[in-house]
Protein backbone atom coordinates (compact mmCIF):
# COMPACT_ATOMS: atom_id res chain seq x y z
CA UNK A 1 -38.14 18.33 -3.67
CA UNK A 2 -36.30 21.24 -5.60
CA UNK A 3 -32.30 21.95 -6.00
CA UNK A 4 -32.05 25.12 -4.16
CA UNK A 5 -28.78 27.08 -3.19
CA UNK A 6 -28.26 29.38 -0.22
CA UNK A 7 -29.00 33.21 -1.66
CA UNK A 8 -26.31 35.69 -2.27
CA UNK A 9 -23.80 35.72 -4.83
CA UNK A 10 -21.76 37.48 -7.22
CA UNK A 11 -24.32 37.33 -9.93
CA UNK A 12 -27.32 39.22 -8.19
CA UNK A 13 -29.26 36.31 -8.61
CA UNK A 14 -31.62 35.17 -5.72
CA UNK A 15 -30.22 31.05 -5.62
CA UNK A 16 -33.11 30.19 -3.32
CA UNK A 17 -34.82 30.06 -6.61
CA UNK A 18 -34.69 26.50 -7.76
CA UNK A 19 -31.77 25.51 -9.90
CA UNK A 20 -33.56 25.63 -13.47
CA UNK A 21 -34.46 29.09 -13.10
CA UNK A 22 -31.02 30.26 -11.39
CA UNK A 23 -28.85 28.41 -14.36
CA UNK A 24 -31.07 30.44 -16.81
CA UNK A 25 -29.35 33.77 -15.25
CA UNK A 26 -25.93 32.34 -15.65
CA UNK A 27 -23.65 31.73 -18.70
CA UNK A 28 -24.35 28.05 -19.14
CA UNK A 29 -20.28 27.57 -19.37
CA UNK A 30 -20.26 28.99 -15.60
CA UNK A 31 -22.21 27.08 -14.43
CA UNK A 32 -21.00 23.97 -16.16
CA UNK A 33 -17.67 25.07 -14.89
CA UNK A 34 -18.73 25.68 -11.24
CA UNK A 35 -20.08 22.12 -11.00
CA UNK A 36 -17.33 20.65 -12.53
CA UNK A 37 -14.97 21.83 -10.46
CA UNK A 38 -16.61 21.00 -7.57
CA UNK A 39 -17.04 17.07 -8.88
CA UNK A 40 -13.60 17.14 -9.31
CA UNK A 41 -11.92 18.32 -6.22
CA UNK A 42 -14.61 15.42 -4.69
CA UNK A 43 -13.42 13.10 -6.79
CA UNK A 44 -10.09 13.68 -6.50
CA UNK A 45 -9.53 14.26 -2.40
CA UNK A 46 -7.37 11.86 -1.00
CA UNK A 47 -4.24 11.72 1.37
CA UNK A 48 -1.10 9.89 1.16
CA UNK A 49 0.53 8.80 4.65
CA UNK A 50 4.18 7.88 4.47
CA UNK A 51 6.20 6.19 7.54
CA UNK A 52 9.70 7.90 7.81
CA UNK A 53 12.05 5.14 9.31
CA UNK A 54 15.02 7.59 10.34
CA UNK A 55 12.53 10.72 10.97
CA UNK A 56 10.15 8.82 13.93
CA UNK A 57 7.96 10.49 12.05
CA UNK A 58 4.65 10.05 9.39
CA UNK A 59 4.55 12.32 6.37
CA UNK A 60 1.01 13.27 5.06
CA UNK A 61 0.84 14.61 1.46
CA UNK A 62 -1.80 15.81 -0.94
CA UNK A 63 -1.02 13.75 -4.06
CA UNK A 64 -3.06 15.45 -6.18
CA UNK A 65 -0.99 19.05 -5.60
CA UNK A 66 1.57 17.09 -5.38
CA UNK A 67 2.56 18.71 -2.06
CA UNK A 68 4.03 17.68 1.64
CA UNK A 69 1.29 18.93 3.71
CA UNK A 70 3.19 18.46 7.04
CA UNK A 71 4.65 15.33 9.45
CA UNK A 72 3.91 14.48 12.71
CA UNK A 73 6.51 12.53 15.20
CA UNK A 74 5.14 9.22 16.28
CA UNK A 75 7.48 6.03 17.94
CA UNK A 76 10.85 4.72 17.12
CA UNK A 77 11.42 3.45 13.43
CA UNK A 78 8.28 3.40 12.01
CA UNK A 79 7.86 1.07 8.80
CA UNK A 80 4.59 -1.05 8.05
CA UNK A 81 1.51 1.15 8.34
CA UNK A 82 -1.87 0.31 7.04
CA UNK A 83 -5.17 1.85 6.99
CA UNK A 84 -8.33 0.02 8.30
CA UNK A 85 -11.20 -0.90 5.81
CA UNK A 86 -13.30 2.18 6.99
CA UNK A 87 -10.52 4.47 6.69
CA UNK A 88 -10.64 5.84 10.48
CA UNK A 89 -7.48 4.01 11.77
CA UNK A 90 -3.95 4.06 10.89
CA UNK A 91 -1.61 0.91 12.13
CA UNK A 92 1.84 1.54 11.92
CA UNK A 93 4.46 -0.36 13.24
CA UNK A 94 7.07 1.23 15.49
CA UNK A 95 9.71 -1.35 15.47
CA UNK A 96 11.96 0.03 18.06
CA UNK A 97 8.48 0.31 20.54
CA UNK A 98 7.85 -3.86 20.22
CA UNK A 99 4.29 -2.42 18.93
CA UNK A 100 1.84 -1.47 16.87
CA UNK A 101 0.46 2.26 17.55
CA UNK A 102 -3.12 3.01 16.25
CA UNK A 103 -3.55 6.37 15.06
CA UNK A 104 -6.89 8.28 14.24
CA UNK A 105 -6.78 9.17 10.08
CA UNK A 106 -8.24 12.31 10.82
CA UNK A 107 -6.86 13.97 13.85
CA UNK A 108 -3.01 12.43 13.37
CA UNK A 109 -3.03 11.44 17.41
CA UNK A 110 -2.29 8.14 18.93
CA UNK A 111 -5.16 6.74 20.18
CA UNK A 112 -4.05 3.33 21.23
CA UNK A 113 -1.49 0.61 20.43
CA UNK A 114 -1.21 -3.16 19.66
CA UNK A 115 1.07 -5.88 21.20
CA UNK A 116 3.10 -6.96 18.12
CA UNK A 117 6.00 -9.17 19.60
CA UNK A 118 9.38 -8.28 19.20
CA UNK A 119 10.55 -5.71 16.49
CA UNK A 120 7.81 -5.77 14.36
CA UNK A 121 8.56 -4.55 10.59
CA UNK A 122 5.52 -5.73 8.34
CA UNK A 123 1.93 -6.61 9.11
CA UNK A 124 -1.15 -7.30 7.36
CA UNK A 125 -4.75 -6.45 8.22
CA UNK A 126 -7.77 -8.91 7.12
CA UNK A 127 -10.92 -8.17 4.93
CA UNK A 128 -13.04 -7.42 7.81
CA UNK A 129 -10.50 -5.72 9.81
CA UNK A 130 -10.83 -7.17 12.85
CA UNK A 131 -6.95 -9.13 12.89
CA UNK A 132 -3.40 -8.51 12.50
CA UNK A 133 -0.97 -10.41 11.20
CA UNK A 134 2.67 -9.68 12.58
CA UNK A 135 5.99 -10.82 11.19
CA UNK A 136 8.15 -10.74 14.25
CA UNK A 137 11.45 -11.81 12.25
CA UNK A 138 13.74 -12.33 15.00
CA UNK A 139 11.80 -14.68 16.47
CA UNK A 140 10.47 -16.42 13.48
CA UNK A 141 6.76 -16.12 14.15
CA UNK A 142 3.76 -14.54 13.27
CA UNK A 143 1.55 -12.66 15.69
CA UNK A 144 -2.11 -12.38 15.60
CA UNK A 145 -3.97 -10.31 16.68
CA UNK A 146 -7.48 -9.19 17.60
CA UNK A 147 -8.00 -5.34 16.78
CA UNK A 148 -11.01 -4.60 18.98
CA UNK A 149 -9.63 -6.56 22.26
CA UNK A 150 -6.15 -5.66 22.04
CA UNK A 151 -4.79 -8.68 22.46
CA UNK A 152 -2.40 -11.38 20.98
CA UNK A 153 -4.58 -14.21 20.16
CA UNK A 154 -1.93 -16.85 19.10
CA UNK A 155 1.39 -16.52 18.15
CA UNK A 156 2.26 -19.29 15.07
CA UNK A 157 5.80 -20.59 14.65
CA UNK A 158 7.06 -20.57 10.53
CA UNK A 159 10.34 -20.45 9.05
CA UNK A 160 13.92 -18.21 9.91
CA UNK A 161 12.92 -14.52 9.36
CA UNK A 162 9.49 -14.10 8.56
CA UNK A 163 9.24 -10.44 6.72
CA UNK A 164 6.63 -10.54 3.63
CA UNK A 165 3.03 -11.12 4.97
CA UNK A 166 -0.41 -10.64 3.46
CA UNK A 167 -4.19 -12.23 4.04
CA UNK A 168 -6.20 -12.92 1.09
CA UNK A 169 -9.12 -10.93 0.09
CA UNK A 170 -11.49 -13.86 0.53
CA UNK A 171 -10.43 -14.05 4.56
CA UNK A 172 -9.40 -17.88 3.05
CA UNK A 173 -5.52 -17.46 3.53
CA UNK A 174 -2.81 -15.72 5.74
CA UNK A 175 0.51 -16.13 3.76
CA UNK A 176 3.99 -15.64 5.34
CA UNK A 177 7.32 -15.39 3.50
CA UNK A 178 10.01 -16.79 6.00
CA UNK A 179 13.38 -14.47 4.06
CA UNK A 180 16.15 -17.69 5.35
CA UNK A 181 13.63 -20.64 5.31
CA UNK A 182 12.72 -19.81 1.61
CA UNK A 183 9.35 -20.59 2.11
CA UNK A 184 6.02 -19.22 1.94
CA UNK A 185 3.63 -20.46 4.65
CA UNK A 186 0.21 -21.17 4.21
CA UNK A 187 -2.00 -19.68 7.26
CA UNK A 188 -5.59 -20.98 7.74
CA UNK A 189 -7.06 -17.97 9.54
CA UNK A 190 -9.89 -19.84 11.22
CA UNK A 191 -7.09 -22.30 13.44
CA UNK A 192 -4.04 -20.45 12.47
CA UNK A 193 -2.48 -22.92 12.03
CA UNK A 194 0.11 -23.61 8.61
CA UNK A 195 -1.42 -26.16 6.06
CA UNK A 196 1.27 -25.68 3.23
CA UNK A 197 4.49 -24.30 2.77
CA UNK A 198 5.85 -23.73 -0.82
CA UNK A 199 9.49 -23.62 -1.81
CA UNK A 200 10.36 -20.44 -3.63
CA UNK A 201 13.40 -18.74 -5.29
CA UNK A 202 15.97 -17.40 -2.23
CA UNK A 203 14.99 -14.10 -0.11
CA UNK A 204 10.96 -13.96 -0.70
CA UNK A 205 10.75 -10.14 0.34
CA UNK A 206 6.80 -9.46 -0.78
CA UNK A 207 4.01 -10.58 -1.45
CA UNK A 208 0.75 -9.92 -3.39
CA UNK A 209 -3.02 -11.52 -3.78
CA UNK A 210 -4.54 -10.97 -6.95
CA UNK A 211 -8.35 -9.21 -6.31
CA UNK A 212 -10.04 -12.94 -6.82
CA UNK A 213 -7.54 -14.48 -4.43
CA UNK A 214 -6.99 -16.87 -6.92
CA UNK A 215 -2.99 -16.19 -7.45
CA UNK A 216 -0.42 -14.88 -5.10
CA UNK A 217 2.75 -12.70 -6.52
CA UNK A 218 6.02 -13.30 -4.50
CA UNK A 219 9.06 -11.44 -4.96
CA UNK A 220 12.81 -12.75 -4.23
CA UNK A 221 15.01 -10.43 -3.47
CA UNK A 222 18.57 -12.04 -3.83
CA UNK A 223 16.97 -14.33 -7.39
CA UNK A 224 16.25 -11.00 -8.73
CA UNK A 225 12.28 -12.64 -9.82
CA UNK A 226 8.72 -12.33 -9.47
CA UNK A 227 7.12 -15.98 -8.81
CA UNK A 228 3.02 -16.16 -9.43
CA UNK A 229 2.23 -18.75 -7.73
CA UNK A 230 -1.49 -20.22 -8.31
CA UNK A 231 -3.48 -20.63 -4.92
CA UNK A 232 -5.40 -23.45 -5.41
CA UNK A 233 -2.24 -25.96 -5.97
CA UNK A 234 -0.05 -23.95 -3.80
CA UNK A 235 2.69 -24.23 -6.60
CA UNK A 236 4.52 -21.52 -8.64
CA UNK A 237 2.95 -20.87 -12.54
CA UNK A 238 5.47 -18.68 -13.73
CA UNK A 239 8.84 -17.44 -12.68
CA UNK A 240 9.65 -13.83 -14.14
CA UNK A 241 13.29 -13.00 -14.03
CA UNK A 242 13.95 -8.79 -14.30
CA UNK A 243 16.50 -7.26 -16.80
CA UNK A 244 16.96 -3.27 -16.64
CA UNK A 245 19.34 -2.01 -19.75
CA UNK A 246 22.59 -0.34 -18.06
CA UNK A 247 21.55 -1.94 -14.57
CA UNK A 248 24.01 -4.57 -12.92
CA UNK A 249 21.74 -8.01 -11.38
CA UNK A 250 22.96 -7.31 -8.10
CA UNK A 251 21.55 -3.68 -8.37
CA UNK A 252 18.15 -5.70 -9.26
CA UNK A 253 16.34 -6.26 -5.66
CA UNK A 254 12.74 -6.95 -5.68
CA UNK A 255 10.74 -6.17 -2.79
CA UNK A 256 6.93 -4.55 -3.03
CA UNK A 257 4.23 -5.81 -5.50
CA UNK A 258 0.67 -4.82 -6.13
CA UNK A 259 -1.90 -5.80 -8.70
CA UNK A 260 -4.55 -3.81 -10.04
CA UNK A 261 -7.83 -4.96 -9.50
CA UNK A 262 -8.79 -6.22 -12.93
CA UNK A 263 -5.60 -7.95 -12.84
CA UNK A 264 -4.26 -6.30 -15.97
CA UNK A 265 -1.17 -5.32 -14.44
CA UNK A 266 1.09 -5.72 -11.97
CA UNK A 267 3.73 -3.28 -10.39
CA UNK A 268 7.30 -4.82 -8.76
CA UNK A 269 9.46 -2.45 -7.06
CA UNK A 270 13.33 -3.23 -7.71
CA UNK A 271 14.57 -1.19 -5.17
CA UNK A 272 18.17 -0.03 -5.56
CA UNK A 273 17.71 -0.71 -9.62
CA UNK A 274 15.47 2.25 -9.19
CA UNK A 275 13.04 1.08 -11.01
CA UNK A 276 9.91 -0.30 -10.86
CA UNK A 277 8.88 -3.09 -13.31
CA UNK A 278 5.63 -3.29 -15.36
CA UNK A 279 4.34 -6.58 -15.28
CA UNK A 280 1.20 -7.51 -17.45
CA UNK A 281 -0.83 -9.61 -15.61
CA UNK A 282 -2.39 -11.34 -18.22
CA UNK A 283 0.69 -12.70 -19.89
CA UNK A 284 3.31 -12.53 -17.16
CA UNK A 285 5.83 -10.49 -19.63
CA UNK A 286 7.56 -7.25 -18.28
CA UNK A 287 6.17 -4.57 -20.70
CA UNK A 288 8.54 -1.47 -19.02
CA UNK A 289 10.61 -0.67 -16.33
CA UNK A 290 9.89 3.22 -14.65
CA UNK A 291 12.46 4.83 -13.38
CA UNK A 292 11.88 6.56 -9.82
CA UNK A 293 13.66 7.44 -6.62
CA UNK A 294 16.92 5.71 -5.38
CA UNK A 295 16.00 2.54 -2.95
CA UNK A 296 12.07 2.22 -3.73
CA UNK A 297 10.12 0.20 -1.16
CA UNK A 298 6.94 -0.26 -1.36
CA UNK A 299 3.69 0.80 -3.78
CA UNK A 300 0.20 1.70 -2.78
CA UNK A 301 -2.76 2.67 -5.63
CA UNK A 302 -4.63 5.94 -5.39
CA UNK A 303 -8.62 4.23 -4.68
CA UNK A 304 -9.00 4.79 -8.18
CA UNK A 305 -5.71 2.83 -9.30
CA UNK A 306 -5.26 5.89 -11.54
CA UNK A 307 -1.85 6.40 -9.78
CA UNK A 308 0.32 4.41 -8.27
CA UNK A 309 2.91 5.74 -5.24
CA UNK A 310 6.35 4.38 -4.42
CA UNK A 311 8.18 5.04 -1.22
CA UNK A 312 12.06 5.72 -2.40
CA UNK A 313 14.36 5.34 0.63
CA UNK A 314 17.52 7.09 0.19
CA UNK A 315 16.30 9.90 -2.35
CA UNK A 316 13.85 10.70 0.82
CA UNK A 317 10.98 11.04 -1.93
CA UNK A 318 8.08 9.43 -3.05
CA UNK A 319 7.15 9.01 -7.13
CA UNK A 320 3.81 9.84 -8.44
CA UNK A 321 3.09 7.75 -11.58
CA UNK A 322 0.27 8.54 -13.73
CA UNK A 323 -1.27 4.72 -14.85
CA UNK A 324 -3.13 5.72 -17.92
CA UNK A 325 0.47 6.97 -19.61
CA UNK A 326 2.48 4.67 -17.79
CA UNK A 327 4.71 7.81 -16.80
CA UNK A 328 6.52 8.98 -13.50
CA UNK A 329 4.93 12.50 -13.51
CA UNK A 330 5.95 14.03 -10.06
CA UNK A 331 8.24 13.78 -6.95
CA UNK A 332 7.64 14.69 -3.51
CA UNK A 333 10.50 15.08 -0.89
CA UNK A 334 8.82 13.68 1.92
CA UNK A 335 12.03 13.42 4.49
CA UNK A 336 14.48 10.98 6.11
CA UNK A 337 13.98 6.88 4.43
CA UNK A 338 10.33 6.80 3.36
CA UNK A 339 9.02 3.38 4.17
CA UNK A 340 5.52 2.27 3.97
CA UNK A 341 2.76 4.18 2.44
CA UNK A 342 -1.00 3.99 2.60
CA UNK A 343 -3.87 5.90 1.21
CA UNK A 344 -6.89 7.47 2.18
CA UNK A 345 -9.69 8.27 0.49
C-alpha cells in the first residue's frame, strides 16, 4: 500500500501522488517540519482535570499551553477525583452529596454516581478498574465498591479517621491510613478483610506504591516525615524527616506523594511549606525542595512523567514543573481551593 495525501494544497502539488514523489516537490525542511509538528502536538495532547473544593466546580486545563480551558459546576465540595484505566470515566468525590459522581472524560456530563458512605474525601480505584475504595472518615471505614453494579459491596471497619488510601498495582493490597489511629491498614482485596496494621509516625495523610508494589511511601503530616515502608515485612525501612531553609517545622505538612515509575524519584508535597520535596528514590535523601503555590495538595505525572502537577489550595493555582530540569516552569490560576488533580491522555 502507498502513503498518499488528500490533493490540494498550497504548493500546487497533486498529494494523491504517493509520498516519495510529493516530498521531492517540497523543501525537504518543510516537510520535515510539517511532520514534526504534527508528531508533536500527538505526542503532547493531554488534559489536566482539577476538583475546585469552594467552586463546586472541575477545572480542565491544557498543560501544555499552559492555559485554563474552562470549568464546569458539578456537586458540593468536590475533592478526590480519579480517572479510570481506559481514560473514559472521571470519579470524583462530592463530599457534601455522600457520593461519588461519574463523569464522561470527554463530554464533561454526569453520567452516573456511586454510593460512597458518608462524606467521602479520598478514594482509590484498582488495576483493573472495576472497585473503589472509600475513606469515609467520620465513620472510620472504608467502602468498597463495585464500579459496574453500582453497589457497596462491603464496608470494612479500620482505625479513627481513615483519609490516605491507595491499592497496589499488583491488585495484592488495599492500604488505609487511619489520621487518629496512626496506623496503616493492610486490605486483602479478595476478602477485604485487614491482615496487618503498621504503626507509623502521627497524622499518616498519603500514601504511595512504588510501580513493583514492592514499597509503600507514607507521609505524616503533624511528624513532618516521609516513612518507606517495605511491603513484604509490612515494617518501615527508612524514616525521612523534611528541612526547608527559612521554613518554620510547623509550616512543614506533608500530604501527597508519587513515585516515578522507574523509581528514581519521588515527589512529597509539604503543603503550607510551599514546597514540594525531591526525594531520590534510590537512596532515600532529599536532593531539593521546589517552591510552588501556597497550600499544595496533591501531585499527578503528565503519562510521560515529563511533568509533574501540584494542586496549590489557597494561591487557587496549579504548578507546572518541568522533570528533566527539576524546575517550576509555569502557573495556572485555576479558581477557588484546587484539590485533586488527574490526567488524561
Amino acid at each position: 500500500m502507498r502513503n498518499t495525501f488528500v490533493s490540494g494544497n498550497a504548493y500546487g502539488t497533486d498529494l494523491s501522488r504517493p509520498l516519495a514523489q510529493w516530498a521531492t516537490k517540497v523543501a525537504p525542511t518543510a516537510v520535515f517540519a510539517i511532520l514534526s509538528m504534527a508528531f508533536v502536538a500527538n505526542a503532547q495532547a493531554e488534559t489536566l482535570f482539577v476538583t475546585l473544593e469552594k467552586d463546586n466546580a472541575l477545572a480542565v486545563v491544557d498543560p501544555i499551553a499552559g492555559k485554563l480551558i474552562k470549568t464546569v459546576g458539578i456537586g458540593q465540595r468536590p475533592r478526590g477525583i480519579v480517572i479510570s484505566p481506559d481514560n473514559k470515566f472521571l470519579y470524583v468525590a462530592t463530599s457534601d452529596d455522600n457520593t461519588i459522581q461519574i463523569i464522561d472524560a470527554e463530554t464533561l456530563k454526569v453520567v452516573g454516581q456511586l454510593p460512597s458512605g458518608d462524606d467521602p474525601e479520598t478514594f482509590a480505584i484498582n488495576a483493573a478498574g472495576d472497585r473503589l475504595y472509600v475513606s469515609n472518615e467520620d465513620d472510620s471505614l472504608v467502602t468498597v465498591i463495585d464500579i459496574a453494579d453500582k453497589k457497596v459491596v462491603k464496608q470494612i471497619k479500620v482505625g479513627v479517621e481513615p483519609e490516605g488510601i491507595t491499592a497496589s498495582p499488583d491488585n495484592r493490597w488495599v492500604v488505609s491510613a487511619s489520621e487518629t489511629t496512626n496506623m496503616v491498614h493492610w486490605i486483602d482485596p479478595k476478602t477485604n478483610t485487614i491482615v496487618e496494621n503498621t504503626l507509623v509516625d502521627p497524622r499518616p495523610r498519603s500514601l504511595g506504591f512504588t510501580a513493583d508494589s514492592q514499597q509503600l511511601w507514607v507521609t505524616s503530616e503533624m511528624a513532618g516525615t516521609l516513612m518507606v515502608l517495605d511491603v513484604n515485612t509490612k515494617q518501615i525501612i527508612k524514616t525521612i524527616p523534611f528541612d526547608v531553609q527559612g521554613v518554620t517545622r510547623d509550616k512543614i505538612q506533608p500530604v501527597g506523594v508519587v513515585i516515578d515509575k522507574d523509581s528514581k524519584r519521588g515527589y512529597v508535597a509539604l503543603g503550607p511549606a510551599n514546597r514540594v520535596a525531591v526525594i531520590n528514590a534510590q537512596t532515600f535523601e532529599v536532593e531539593s525542595y521546589l517552591l510552588v503555590g501556597q497550600r499544595v495538595w496533591n501531585l499527578a505525572f503528565s503519562p510521560d512523567q515529563k511533568r509533574l502537577y501540584t494542586t496549590n489550595g489557597t494561591s487557587n493555582d496549579i504548578s507546572i514543573i518541568d522533570l528533566d530540569s527539576q524546575k517550576v516552569t509555569k502557573s495556572v490560576g485555576v479558581g477557588n481551593y484546587p484539590w485533586g488533580v488527574a490526567v488524561k491522555p
